[in-house]
N, C-alpha and C. Protein backbone atom coordinates (compact mmCIF):
# COMPACT_ATOMS: atom_id res chain seq x y z
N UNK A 1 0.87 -1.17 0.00
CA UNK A 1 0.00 0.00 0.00
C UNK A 1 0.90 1.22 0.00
N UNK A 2 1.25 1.67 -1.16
CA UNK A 2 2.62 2.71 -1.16
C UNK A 2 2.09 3.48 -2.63
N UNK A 3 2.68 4.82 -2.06
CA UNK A 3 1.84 5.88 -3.16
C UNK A 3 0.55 6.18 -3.61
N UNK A 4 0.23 6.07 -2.25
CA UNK A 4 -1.77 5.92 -2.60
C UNK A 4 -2.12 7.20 -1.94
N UNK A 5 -3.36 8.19 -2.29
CA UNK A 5 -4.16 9.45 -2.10
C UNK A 5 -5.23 9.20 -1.54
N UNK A 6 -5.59 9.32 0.08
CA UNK A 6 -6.57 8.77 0.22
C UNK A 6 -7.26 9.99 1.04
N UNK A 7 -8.05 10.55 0.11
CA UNK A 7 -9.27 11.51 0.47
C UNK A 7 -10.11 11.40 1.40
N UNK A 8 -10.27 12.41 2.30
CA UNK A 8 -11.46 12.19 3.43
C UNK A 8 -11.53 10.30 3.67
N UNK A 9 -10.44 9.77 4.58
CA UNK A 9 -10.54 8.94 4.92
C UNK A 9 -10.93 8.33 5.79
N UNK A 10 -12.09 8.84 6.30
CA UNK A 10 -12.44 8.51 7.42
C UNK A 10 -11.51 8.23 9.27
N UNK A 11 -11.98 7.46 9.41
CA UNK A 11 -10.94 6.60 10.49
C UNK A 11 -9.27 6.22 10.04
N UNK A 12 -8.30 6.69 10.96
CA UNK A 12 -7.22 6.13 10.74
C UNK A 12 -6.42 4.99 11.01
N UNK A 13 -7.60 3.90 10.95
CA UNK A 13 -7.23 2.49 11.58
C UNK A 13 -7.31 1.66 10.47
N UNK A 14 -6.79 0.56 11.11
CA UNK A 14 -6.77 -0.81 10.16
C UNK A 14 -8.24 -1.87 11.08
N UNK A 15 -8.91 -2.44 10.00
CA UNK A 15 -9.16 -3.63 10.95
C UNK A 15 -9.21 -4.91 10.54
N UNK A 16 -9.11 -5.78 11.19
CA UNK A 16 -8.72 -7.19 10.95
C UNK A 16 -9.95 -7.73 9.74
N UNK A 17 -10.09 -8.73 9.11
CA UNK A 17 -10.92 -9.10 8.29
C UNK A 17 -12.40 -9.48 9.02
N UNK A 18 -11.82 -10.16 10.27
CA UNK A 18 -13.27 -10.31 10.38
C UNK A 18 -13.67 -9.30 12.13
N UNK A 19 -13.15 -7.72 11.97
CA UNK A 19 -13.87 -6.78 12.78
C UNK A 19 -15.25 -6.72 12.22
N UNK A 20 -16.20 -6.19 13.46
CA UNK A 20 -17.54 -6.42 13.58
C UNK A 20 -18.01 -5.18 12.75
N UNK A 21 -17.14 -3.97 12.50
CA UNK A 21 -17.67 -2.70 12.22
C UNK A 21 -16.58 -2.53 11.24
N UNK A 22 -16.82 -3.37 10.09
CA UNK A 22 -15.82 -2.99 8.73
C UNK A 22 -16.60 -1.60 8.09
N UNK A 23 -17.44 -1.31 8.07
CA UNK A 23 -17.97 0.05 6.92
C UNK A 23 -17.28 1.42 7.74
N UNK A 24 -16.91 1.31 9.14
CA UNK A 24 -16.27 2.65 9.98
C UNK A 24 -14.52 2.78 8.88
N UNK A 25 -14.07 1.91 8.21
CA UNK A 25 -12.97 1.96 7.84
C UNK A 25 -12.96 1.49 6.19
N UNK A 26 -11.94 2.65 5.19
CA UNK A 26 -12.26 2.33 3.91
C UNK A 26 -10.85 0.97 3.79
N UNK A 27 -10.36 0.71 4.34
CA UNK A 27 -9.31 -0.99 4.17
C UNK A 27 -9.20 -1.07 5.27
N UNK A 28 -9.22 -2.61 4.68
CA UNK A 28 -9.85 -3.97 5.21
C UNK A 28 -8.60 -4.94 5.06
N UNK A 29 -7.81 -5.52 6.01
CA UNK A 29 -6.81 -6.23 5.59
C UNK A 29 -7.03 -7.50 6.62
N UNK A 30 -6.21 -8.38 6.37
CA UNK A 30 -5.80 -10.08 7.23
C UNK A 30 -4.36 -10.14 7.64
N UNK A 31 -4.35 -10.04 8.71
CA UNK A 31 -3.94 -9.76 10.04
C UNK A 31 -2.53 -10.47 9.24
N UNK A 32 -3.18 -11.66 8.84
CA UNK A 32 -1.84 -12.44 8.43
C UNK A 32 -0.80 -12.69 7.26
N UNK A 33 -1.63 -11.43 6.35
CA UNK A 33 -0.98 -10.74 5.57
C UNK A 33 -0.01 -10.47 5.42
N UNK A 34 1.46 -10.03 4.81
CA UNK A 34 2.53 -9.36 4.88
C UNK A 34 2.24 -8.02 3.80
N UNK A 35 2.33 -6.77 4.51
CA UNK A 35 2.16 -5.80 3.55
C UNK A 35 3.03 -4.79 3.86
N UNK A 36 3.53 -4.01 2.65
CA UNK A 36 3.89 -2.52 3.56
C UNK A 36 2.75 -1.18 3.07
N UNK A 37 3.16 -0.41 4.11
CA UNK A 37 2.20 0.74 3.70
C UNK A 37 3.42 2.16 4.38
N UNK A 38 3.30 2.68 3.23
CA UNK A 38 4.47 3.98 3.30
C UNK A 38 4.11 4.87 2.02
N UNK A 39 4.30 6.21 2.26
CA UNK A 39 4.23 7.13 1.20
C UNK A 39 2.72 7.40 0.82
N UNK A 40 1.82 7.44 1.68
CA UNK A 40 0.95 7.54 1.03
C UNK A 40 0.27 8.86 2.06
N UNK A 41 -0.47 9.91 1.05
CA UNK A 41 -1.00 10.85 1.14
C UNK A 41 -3.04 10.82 1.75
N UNK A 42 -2.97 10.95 3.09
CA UNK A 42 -4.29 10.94 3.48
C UNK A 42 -4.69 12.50 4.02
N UNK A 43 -5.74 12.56 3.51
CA UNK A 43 -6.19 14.06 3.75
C UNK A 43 -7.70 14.34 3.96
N UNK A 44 -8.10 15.37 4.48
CA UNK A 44 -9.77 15.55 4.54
C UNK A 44 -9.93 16.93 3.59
N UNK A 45 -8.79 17.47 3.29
CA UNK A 45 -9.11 18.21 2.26
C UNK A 45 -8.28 18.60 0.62
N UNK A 46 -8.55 18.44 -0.53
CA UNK A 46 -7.66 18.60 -1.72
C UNK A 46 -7.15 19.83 -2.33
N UNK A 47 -7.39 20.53 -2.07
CA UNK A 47 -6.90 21.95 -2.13
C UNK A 47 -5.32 21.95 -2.84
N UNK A 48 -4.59 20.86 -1.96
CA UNK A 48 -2.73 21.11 -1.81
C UNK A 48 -2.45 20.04 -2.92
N UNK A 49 -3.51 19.13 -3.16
CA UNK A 49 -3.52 17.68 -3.47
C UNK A 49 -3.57 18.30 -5.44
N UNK A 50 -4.26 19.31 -5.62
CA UNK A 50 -4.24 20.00 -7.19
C UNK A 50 -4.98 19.21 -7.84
N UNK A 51 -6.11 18.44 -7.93
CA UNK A 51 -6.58 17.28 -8.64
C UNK A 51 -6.77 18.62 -10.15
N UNK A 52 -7.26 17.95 -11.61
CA UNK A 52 -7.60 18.47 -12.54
C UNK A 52 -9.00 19.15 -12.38
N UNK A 53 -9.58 18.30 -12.18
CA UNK A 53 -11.17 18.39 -11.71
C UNK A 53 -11.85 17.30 -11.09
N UNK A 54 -11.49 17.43 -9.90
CA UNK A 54 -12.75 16.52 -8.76
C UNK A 54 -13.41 16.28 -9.06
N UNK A 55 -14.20 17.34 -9.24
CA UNK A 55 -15.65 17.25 -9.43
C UNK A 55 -15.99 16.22 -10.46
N UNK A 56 -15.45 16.37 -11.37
CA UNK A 56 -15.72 15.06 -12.35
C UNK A 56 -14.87 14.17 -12.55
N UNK A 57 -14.37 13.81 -11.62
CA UNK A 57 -13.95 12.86 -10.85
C UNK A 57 -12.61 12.67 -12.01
N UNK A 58 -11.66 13.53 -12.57
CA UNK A 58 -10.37 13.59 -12.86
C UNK A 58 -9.15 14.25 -12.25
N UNK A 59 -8.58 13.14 -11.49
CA UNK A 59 -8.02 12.75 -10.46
C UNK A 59 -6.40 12.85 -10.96
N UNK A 60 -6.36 13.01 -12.20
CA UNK A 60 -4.71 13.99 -12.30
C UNK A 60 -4.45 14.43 -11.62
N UNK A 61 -3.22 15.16 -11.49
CA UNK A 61 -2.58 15.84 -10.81
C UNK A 61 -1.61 17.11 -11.42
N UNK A 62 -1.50 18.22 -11.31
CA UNK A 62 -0.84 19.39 -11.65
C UNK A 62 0.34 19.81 -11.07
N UNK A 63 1.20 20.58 -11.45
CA UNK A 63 2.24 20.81 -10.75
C UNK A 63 1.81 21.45 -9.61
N UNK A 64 2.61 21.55 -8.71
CA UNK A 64 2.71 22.51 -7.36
C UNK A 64 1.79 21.72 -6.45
N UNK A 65 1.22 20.41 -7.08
CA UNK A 65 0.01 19.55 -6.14
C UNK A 65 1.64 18.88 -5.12
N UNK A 66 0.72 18.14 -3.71
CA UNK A 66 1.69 17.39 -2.77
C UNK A 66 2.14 16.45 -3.31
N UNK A 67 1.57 15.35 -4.27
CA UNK A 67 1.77 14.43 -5.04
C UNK A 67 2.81 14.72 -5.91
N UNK A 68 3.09 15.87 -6.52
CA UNK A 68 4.25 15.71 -7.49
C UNK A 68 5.56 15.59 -7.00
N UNK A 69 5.89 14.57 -7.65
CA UNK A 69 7.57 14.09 -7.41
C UNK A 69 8.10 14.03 -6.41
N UNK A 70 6.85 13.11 -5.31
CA UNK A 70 7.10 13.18 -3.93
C UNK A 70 6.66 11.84 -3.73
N UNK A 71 7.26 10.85 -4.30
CA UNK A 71 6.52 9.34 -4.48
C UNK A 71 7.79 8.62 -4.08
N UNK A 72 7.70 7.24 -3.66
CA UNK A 72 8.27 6.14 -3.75
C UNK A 72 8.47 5.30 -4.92
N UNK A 73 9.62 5.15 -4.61
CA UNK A 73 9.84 3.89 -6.50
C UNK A 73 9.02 2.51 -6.11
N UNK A 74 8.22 2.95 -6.83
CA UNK A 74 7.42 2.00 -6.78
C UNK A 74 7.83 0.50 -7.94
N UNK A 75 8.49 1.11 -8.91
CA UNK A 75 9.04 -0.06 -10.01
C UNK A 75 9.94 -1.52 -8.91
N UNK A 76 10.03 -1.49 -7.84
CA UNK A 76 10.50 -2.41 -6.73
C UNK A 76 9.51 -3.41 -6.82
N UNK A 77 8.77 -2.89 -6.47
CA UNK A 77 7.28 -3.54 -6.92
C UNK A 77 6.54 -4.26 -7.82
N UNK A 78 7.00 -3.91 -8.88
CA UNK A 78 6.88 -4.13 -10.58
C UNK A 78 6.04 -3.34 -11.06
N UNK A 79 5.58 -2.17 -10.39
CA UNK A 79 4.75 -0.92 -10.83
C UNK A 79 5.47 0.06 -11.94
N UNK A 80 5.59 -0.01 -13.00
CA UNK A 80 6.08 0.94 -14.25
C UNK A 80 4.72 1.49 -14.99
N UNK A 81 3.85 1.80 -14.87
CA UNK A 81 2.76 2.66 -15.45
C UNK A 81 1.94 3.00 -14.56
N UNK A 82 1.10 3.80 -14.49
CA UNK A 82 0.57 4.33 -14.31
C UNK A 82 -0.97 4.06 -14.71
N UNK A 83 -2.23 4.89 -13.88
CA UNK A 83 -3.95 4.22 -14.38
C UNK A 83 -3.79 4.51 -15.96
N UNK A 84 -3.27 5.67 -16.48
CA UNK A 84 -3.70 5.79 -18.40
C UNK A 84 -2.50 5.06 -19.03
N UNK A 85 -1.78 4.02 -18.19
CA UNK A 85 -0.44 3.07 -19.27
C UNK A 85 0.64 4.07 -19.48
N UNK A 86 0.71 5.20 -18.35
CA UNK A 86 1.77 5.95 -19.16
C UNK A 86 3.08 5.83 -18.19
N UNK A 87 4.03 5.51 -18.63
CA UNK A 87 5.43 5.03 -18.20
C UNK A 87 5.37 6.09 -16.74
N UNK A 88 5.95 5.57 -15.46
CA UNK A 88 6.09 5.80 -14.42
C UNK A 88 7.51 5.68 -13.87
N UNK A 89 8.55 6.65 -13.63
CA UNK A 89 8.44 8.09 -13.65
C UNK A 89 8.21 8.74 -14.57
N UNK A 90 8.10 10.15 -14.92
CA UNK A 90 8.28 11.13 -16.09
C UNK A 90 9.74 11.54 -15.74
N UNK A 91 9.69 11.93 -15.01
CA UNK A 91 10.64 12.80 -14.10
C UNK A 91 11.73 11.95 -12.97
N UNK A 92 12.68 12.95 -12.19
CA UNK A 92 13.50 12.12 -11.69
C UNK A 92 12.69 11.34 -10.77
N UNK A 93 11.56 11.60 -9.99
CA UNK A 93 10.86 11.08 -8.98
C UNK A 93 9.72 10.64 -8.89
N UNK A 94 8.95 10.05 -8.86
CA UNK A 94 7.73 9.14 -9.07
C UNK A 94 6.64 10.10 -7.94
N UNK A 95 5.51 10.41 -8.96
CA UNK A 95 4.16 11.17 -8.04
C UNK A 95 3.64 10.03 -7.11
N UNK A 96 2.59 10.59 -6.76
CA UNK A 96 1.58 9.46 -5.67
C UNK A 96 0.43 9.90 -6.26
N UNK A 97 -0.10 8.90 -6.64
CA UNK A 97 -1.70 8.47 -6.78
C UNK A 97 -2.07 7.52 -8.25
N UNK A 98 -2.84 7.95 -8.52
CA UNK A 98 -3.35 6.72 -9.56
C UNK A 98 -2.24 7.22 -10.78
N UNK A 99 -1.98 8.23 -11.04
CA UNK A 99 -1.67 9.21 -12.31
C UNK A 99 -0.16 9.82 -12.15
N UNK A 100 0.81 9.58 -13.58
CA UNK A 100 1.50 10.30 -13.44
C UNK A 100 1.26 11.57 -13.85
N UNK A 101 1.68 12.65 -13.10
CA UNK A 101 2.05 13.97 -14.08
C UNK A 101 2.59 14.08 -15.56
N UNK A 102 1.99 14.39 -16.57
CA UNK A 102 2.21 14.35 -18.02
C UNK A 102 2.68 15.49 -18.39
N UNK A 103 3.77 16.12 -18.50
CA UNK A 103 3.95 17.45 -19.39
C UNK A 103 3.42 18.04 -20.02
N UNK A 104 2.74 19.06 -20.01
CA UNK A 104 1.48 19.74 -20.82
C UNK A 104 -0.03 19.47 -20.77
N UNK A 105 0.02 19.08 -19.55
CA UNK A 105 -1.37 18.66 -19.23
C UNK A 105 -2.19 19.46 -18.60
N UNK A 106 -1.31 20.05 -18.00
CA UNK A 106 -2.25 21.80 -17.55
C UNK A 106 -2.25 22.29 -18.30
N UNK A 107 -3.46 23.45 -18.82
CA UNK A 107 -3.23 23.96 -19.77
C UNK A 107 -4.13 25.18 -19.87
N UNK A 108 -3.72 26.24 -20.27
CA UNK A 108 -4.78 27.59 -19.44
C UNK A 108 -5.38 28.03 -20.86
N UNK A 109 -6.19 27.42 -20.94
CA UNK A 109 -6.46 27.65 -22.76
C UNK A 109 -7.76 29.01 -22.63
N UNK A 110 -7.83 29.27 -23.49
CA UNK A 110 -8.53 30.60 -24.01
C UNK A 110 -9.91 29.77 -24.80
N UNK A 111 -9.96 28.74 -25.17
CA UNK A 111 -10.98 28.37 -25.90
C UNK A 111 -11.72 27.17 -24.76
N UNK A 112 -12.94 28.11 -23.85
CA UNK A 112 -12.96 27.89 -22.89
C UNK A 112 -14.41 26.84 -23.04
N UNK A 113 -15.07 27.15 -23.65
CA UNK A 113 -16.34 26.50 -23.92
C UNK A 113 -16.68 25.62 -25.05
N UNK A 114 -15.75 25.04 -26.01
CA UNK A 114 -15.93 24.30 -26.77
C UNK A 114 -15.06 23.20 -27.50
N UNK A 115 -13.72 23.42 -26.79
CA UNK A 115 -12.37 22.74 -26.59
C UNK A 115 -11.85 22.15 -25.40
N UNK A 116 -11.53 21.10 -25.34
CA UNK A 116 -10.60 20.87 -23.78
C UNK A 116 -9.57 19.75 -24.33
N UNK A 117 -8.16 20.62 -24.16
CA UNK A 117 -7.12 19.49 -24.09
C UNK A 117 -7.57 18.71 -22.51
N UNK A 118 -7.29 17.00 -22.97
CA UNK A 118 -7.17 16.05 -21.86
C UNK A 118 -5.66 15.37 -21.57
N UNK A 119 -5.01 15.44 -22.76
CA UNK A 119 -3.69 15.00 -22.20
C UNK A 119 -3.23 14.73 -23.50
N UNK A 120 -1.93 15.61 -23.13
CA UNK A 120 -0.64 15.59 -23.85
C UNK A 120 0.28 14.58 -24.14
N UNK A 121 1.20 14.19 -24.36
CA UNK A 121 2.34 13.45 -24.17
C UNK A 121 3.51 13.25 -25.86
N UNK A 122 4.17 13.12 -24.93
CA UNK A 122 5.48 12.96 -26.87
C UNK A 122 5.85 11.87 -27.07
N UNK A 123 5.69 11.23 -28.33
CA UNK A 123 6.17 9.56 -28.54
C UNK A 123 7.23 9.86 -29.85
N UNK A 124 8.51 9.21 -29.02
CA UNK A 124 9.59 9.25 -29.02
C UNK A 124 9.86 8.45 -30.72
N UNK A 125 10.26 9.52 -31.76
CA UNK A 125 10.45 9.08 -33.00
C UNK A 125 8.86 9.71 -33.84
N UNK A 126 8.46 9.68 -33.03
CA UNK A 126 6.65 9.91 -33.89
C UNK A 126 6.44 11.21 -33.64
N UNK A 127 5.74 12.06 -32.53
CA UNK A 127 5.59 13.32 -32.48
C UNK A 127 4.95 13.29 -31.28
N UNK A 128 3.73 14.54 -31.06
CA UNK A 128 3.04 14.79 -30.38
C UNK A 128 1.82 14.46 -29.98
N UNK A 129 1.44 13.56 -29.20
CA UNK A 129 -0.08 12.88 -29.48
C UNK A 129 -0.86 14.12 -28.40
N UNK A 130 -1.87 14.43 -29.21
CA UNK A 130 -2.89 14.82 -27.83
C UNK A 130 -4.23 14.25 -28.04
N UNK A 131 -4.54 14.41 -27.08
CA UNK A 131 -6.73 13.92 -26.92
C UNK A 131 -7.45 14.63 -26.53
N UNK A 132 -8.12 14.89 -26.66
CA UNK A 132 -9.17 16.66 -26.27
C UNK A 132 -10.37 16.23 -26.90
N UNK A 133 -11.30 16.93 -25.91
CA UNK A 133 -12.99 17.09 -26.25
C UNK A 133 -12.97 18.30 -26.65
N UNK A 134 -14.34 17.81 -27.78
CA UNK A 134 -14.61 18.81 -28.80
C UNK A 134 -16.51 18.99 -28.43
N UNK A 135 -16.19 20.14 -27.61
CA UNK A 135 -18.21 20.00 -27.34
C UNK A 135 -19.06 21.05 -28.61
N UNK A 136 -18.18 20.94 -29.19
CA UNK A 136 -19.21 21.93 -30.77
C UNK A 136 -18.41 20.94 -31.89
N UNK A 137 -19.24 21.16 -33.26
CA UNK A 137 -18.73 20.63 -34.07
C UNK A 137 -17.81 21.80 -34.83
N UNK A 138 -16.74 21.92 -34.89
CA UNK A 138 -15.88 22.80 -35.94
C UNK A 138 -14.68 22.68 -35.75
N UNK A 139 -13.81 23.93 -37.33
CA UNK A 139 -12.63 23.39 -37.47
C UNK A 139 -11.81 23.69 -36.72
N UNK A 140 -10.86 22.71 -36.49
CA UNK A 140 -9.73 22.55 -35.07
C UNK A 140 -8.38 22.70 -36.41
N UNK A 141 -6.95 23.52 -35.82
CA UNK A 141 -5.91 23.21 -36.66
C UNK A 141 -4.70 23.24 -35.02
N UNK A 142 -3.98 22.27 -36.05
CA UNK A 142 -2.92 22.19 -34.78
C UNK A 142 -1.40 22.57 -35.37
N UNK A 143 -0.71 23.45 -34.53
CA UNK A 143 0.66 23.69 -35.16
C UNK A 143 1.65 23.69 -34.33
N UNK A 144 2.97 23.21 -34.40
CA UNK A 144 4.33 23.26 -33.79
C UNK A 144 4.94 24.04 -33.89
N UNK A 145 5.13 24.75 -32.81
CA UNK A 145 6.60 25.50 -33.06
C UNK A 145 8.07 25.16 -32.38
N UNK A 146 9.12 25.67 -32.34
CA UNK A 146 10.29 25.46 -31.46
C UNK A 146 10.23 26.66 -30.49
N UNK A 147 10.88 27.00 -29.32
CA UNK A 147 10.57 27.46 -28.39
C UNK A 147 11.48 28.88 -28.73
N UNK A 148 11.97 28.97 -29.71
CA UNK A 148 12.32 30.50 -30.32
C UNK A 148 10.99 30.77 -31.43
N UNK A 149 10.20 30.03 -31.90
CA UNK A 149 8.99 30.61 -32.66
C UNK A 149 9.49 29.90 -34.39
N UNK A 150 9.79 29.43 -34.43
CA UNK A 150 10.08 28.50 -36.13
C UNK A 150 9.26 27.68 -35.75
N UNK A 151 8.50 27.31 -37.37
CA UNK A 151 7.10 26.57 -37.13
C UNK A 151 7.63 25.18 -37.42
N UNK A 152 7.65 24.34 -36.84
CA UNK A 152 7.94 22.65 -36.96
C UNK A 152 7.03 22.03 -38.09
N UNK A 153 6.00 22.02 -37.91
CA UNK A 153 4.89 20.93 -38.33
C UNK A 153 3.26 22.05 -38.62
N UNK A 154 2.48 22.15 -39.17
CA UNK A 154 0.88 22.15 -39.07
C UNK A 154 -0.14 21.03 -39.31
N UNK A 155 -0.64 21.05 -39.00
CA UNK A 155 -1.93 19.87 -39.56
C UNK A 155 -3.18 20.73 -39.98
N UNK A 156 -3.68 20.36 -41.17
CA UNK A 156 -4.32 21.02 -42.34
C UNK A 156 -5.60 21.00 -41.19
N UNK A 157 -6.83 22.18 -40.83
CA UNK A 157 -7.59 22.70 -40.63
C UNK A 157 -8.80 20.92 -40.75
N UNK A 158 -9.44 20.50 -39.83
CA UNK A 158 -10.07 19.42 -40.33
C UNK A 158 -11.47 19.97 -39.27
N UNK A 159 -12.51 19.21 -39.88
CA UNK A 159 -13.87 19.54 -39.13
C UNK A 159 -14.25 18.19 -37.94
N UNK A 160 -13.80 18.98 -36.75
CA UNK A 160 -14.17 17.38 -35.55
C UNK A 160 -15.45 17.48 -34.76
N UNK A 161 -16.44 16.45 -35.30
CA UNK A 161 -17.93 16.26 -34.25
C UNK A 161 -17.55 16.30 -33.42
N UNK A 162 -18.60 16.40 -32.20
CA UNK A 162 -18.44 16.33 -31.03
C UNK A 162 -18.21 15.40 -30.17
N UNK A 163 -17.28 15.28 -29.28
CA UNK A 163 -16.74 13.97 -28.84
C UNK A 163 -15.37 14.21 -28.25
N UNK A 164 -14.85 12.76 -27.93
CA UNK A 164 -13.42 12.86 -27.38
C UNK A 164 -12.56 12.40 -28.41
N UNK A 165 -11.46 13.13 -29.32
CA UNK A 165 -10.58 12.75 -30.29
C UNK A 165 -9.06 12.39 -29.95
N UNK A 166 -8.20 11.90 -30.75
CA UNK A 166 -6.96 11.65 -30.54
C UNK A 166 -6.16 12.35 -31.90
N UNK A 167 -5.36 13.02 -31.68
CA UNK A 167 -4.86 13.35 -33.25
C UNK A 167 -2.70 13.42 -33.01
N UNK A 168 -2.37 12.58 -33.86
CA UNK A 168 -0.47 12.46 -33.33
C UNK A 168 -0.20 13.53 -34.72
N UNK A 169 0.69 14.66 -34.05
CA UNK A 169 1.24 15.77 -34.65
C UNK A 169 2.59 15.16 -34.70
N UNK A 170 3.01 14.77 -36.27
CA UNK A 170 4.63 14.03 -36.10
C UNK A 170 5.47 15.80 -35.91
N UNK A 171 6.58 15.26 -35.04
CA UNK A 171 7.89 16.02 -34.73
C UNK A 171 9.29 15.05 -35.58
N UNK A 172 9.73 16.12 -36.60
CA UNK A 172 10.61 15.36 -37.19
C UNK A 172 12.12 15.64 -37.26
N UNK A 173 11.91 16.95 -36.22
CA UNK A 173 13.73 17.08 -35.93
C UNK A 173 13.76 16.94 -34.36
N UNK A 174 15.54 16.65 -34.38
CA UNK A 174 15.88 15.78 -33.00
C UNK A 174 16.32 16.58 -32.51
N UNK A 175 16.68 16.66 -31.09
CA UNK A 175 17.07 17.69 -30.49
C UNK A 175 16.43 18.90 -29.87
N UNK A 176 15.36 18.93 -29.84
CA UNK A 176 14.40 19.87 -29.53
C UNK A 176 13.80 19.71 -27.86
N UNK A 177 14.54 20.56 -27.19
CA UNK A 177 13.80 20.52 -25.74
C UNK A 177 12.51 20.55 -25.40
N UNK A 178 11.90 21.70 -26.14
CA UNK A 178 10.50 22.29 -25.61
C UNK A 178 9.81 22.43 -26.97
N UNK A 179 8.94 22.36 -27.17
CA UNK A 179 8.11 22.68 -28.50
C UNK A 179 7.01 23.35 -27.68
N UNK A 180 6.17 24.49 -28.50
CA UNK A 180 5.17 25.34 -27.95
C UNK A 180 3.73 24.49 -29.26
N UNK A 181 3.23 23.80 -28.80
CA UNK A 181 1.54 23.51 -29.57
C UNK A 181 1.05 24.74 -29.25
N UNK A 182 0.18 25.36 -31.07
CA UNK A 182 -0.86 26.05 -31.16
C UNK A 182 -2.20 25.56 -31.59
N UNK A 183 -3.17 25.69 -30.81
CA UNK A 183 -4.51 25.20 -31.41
C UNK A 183 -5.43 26.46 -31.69
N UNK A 184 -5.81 26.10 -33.14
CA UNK A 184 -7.07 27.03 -33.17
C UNK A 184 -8.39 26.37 -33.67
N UNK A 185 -9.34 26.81 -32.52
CA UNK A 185 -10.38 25.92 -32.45
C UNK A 185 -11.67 26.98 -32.93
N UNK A 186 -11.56 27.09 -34.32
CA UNK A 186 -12.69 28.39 -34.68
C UNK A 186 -12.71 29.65 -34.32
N UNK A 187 -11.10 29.97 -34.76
CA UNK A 187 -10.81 31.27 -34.28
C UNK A 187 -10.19 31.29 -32.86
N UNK A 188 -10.54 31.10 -32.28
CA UNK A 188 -9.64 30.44 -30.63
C UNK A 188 -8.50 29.93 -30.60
N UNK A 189 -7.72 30.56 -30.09
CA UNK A 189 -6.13 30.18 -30.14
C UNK A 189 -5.85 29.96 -28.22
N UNK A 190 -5.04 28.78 -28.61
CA UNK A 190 -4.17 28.39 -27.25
C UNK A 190 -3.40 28.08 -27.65
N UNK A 191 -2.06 28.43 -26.61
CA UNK A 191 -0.64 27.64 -26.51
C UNK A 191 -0.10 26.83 -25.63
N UNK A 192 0.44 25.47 -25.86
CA UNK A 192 0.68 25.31 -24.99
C UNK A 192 2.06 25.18 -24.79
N UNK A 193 3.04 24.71 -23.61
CA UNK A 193 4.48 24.45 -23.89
C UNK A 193 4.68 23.16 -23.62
N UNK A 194 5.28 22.62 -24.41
CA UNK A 194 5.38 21.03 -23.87
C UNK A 194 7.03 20.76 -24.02
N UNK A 195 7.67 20.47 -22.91
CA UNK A 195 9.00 19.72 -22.23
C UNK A 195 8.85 18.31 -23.09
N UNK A 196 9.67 18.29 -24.14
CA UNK A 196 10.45 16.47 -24.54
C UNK A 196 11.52 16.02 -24.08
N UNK A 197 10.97 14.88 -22.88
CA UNK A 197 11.53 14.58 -22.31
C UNK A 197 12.45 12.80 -22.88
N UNK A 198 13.45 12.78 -23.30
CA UNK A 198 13.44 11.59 -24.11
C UNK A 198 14.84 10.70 -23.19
């Protein structure tokens, strides 16, 4: 039980499998178990914790949250991914909770009501994958730059229904620290900066 976020947790006890009052406690273990439990984040409030959005129950994590890069190596374990399959660490230090931190996953976009990047990430030889909801139907264009402003890549203007999409923006020169993604989503422009971390 290591690197776990455990929200308004009620009681801070353990009880045996067969205690009389298991629902007072959210785990439940056997006495005769061998387990460890270390590194893990219990709280009654999320505030420090940075989730994406609680409320709808996306349980990412942002920079400056307690969880970032404040984890146990969990790969001891045989833990190397993460809940979305994405390689665990990013970084020199492993987060706590279901999710790693993804580079460019915060994202303070301007196209506030009919766009939402969901997550970023760079695949190594290929380019830039992102996934974003589209709650109107119209045209989305996506463009690369390098972090002095030379344009890398565009992808031709395409019309996306409404829904959750995936679209991989290839990156085809090496060496590139940071690339800045531009989206324009019907006139709506965001930037974002994304760290390649390889």
């Amino acid at each position: 039980f290591i690197n776990n976020i455990i929200l308004n947790p009620g009681t801070y006890e353990y009880y045996l499998q067969n205690h009389l009052d298991p629902e007072t406690s959210y785990i439940h273990m056997d006495a005769d178990v061998p387990t460890d439990e270390l590194n893990n984040i219990k709280t009654l409030v999320s505030n420090d914790l940075k989730f994406v959005n609680e409320q709808k129950d996306d349980f990412h994590i942002q920079t400056g949250s307690t969880a970032y890069n404040t984890g146990f190596n969990v790969a001891l374990y045989g833990i190397n991914y993460d809940l979305d399959s994405n390689v665990r660490p990013v970084h020199e230090f492993y987060d706590i909770g279901a999710y790693e931190y993804q580079p460019g996953q915060l994202i303070k976009e301007n196209i506030e009501s009919n766009f939402k990047i969901l997550q970023i990430k760079y695949i190594s030889e290929k380019g830039i994958w992102v996934k974003f909801e589209n709650r109107n139907s119209n045209l989305i264009s996506f463009e690369l730059y390098t972090a002095t402003g030379s344009r890398l890549t565009v992808s031709l203007p395409y019309i996306y229904s409404e829904g959750v999409h995936e679209v991989l923006i290839p990156v085809t020169r090496s060496g590139i620290g940071v690339v800045l993604l531009r989206v324009n989503s019907g006139g709506k422009i965001s930037t974002v900066k994304i760290p390649i971390i390889k």
